[in-house]
N, C-alpha and C. Protein backbone atom coordinates (compact mmCIF):
# COMPACT_ATOMS: atom_id res chain seq x y z
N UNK A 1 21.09 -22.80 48.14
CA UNK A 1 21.47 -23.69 47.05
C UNK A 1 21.65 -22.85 45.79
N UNK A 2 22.69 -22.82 45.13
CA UNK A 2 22.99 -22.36 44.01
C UNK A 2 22.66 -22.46 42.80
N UNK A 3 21.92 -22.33 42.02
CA UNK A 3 21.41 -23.39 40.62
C UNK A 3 22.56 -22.80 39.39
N UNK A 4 22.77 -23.74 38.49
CA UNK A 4 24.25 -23.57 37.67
C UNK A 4 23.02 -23.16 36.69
N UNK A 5 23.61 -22.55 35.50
CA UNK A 5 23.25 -22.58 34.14
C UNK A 5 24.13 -22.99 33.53
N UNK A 6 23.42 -23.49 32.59
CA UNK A 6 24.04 -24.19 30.86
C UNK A 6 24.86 -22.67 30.52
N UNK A 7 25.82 -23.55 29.67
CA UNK A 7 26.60 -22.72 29.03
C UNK A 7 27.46 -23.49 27.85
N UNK A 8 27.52 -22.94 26.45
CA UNK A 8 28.47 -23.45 25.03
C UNK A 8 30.39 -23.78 25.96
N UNK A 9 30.33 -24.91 25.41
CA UNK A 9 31.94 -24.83 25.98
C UNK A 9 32.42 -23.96 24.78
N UNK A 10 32.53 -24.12 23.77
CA UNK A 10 32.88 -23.60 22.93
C UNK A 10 32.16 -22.43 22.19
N UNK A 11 33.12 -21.61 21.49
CA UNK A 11 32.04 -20.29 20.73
C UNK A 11 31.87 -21.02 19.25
N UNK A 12 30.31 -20.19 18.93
CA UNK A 12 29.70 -20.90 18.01
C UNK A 12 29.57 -19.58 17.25
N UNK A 13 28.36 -19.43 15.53
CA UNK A 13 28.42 -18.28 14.94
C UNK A 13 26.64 -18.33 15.49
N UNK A 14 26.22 -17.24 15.41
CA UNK A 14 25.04 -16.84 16.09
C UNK A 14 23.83 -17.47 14.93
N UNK A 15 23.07 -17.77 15.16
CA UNK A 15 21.78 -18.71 14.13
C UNK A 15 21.32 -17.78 14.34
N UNK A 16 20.88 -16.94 12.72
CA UNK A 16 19.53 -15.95 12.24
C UNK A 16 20.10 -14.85 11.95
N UNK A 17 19.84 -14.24 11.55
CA UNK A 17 20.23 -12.65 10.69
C UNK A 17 19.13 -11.56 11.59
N UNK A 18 20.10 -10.38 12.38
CA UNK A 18 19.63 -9.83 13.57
C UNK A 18 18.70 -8.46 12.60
N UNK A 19 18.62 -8.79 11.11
CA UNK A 19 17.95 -7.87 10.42
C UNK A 19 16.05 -8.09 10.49
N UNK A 20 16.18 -9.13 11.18
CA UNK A 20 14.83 -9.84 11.82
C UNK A 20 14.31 -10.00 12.60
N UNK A 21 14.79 -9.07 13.45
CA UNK A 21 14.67 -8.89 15.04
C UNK A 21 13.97 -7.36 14.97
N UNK A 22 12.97 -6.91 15.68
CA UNK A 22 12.15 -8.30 17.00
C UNK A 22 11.82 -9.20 16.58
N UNK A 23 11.10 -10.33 16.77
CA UNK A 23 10.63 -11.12 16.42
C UNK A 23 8.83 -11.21 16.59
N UNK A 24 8.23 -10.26 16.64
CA UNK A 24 6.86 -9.98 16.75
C UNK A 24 5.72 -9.14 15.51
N UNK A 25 4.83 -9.67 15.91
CA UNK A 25 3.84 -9.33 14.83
C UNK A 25 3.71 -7.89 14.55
N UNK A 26 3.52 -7.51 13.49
CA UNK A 26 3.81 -6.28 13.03
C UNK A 26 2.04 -5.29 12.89
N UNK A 27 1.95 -3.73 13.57
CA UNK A 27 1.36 -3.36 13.70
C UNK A 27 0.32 -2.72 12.54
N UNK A 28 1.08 -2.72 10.83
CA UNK A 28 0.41 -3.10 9.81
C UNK A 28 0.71 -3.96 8.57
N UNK A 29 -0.84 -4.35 8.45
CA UNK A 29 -0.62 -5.51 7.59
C UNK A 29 -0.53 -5.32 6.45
N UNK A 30 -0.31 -4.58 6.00
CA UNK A 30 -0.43 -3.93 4.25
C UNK A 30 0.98 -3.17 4.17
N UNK A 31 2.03 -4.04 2.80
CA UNK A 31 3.38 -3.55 2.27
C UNK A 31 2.95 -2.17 2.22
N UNK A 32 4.25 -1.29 2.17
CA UNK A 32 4.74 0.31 1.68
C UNK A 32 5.98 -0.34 0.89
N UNK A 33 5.78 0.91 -0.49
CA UNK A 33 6.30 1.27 -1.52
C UNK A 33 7.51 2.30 -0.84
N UNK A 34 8.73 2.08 -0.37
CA UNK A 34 9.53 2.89 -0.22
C UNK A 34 10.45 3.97 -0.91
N UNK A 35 10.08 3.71 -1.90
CA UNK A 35 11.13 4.43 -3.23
C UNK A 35 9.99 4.75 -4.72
N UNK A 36 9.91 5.50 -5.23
CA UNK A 36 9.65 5.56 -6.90
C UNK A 36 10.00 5.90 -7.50
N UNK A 37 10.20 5.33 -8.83
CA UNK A 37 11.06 6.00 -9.86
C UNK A 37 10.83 7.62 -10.08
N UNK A 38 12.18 8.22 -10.52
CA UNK A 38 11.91 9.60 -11.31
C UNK A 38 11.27 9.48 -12.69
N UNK A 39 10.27 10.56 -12.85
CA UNK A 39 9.57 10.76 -14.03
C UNK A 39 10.46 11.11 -14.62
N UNK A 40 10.55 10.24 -16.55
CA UNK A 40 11.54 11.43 -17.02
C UNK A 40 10.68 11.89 -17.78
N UNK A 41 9.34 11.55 -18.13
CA UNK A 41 8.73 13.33 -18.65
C UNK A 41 7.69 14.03 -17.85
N UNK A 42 7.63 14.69 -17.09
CA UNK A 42 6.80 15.28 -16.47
C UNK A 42 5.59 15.64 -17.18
N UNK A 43 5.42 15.69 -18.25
CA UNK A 43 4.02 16.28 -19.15
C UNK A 43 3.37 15.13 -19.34
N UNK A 44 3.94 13.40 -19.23
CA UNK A 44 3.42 12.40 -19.47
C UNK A 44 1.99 12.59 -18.39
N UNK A 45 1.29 11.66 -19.25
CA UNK A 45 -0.31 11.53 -18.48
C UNK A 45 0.19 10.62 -17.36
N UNK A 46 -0.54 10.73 -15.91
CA UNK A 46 0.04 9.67 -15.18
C UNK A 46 -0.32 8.18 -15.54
N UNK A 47 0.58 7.39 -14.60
CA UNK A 47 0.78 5.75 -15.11
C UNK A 47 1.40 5.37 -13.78
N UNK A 48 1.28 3.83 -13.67
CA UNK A 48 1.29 3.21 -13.13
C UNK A 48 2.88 3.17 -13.10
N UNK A 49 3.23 3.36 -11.38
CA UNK A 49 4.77 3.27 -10.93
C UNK A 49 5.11 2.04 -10.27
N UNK A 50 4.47 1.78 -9.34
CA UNK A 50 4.66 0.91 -8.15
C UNK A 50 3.65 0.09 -7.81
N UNK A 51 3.80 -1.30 -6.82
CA UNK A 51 2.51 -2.06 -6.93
C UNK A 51 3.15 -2.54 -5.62
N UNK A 52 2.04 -2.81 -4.74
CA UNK A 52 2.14 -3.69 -3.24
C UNK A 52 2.30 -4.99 -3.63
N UNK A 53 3.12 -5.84 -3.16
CA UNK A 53 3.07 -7.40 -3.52
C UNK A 53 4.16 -8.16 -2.48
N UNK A 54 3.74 -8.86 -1.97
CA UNK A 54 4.07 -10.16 -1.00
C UNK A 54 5.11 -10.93 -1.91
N UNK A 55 5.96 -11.42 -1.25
CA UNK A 55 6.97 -12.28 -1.84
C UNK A 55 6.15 -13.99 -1.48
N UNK A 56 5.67 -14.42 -2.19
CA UNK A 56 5.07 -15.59 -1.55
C UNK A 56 5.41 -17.02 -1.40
N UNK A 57 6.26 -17.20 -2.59
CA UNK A 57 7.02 -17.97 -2.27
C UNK A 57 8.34 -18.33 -4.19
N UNK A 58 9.06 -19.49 -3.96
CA UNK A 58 9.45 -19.41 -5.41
C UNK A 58 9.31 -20.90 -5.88
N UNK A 59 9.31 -20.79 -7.56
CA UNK A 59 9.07 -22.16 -8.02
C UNK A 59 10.03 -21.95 -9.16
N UNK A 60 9.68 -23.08 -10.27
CA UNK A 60 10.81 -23.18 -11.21
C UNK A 60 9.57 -23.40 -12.61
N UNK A 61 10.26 -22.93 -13.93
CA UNK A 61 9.55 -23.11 -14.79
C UNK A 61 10.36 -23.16 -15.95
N UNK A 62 9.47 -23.70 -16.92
CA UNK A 62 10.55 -25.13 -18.16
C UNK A 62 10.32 -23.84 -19.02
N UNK A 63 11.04 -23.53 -19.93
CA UNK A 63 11.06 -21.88 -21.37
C UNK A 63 12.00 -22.31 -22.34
N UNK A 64 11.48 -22.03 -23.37
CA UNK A 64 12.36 -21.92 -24.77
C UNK A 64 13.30 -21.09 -25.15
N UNK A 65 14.57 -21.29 -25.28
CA UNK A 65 15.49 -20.06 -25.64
C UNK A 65 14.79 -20.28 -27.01
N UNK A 66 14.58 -18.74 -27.79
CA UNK A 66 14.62 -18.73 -28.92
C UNK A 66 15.27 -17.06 -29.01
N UNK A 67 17.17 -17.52 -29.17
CA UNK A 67 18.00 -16.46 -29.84
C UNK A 67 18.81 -17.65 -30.95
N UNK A 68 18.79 -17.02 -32.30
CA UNK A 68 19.82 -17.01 -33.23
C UNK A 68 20.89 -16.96 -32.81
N UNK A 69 21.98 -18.40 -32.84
CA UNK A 69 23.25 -17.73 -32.76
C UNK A 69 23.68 -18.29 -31.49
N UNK A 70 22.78 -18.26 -30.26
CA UNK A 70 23.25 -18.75 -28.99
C UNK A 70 22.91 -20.29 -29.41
N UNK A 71 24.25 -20.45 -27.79
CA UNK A 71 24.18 -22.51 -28.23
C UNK A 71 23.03 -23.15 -27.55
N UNK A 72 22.02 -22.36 -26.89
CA UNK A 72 20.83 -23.09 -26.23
C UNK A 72 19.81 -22.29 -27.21
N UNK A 73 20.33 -22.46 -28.52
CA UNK A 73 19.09 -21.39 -29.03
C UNK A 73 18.05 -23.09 -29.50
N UNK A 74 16.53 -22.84 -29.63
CA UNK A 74 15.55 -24.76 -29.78
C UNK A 74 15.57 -24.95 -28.95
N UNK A 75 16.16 -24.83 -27.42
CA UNK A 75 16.12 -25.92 -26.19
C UNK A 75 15.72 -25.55 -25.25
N UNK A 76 15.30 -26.40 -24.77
CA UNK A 76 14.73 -25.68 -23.19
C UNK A 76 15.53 -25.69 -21.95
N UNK A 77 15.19 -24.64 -21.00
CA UNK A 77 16.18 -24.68 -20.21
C UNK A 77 15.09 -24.45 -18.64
N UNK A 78 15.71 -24.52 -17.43
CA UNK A 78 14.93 -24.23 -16.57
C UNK A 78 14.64 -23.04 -15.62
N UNK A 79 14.25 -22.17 -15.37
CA UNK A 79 14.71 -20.86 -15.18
C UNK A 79 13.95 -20.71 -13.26
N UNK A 80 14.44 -20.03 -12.44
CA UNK A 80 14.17 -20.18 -10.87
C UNK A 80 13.11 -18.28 -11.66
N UNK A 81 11.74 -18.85 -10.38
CA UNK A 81 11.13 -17.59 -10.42
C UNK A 81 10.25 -17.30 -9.12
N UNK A 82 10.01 -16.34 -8.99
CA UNK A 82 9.32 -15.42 -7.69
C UNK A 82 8.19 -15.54 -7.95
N UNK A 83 7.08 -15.74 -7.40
CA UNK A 83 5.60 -15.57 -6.97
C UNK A 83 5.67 -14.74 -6.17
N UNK A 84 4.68 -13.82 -6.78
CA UNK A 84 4.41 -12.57 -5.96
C UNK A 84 2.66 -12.49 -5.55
N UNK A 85 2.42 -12.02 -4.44
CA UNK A 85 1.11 -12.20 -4.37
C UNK A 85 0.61 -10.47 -4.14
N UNK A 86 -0.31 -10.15 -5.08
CA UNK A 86 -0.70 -8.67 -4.85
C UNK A 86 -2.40 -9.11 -3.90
């Protein structure tokens, strides 16, 4: 006896971005800093370059333009922002 498989009659576009693949738990749990800026003075005392932080999720928050001159200058406007979790 033969068993059929399912199959799309038609072609479709593929669901998910293959930049996410595998799809399995990852062997560490703590971000890397891949890049840091160039010093531009080397004689500077050291300081703080880079910071580990989770993208955690995003929300929205109400702010005052205050520029002279612009037409939302007194008003509030709503601005999209990142939560980051260190």
């Amino acid at each position: 006896k033969k068993v059929k498989m399912s199959h799309r009659k038609f072609e479709a576009p593929r669901h998910g971005n293959l930049g996410f693949l595998p799809k399995k738990r990852t062997k560490h749990h703590s971000g890397r800093i891949r890049s840091f800026p160039k010093d531009a003075d080397a004689s500077a005392p050291p300081h703080l370059t880079a910071f580990r932080a989770y993208k955690a999720g995003m929300t929205h928050v109400v702010r005052g333009v205050d520029r002279p001159g612009a037409l939302m200058h007194k008003r509030e406007v709503v601005d999209a922002v990142t939560v980051l979790e260190t």
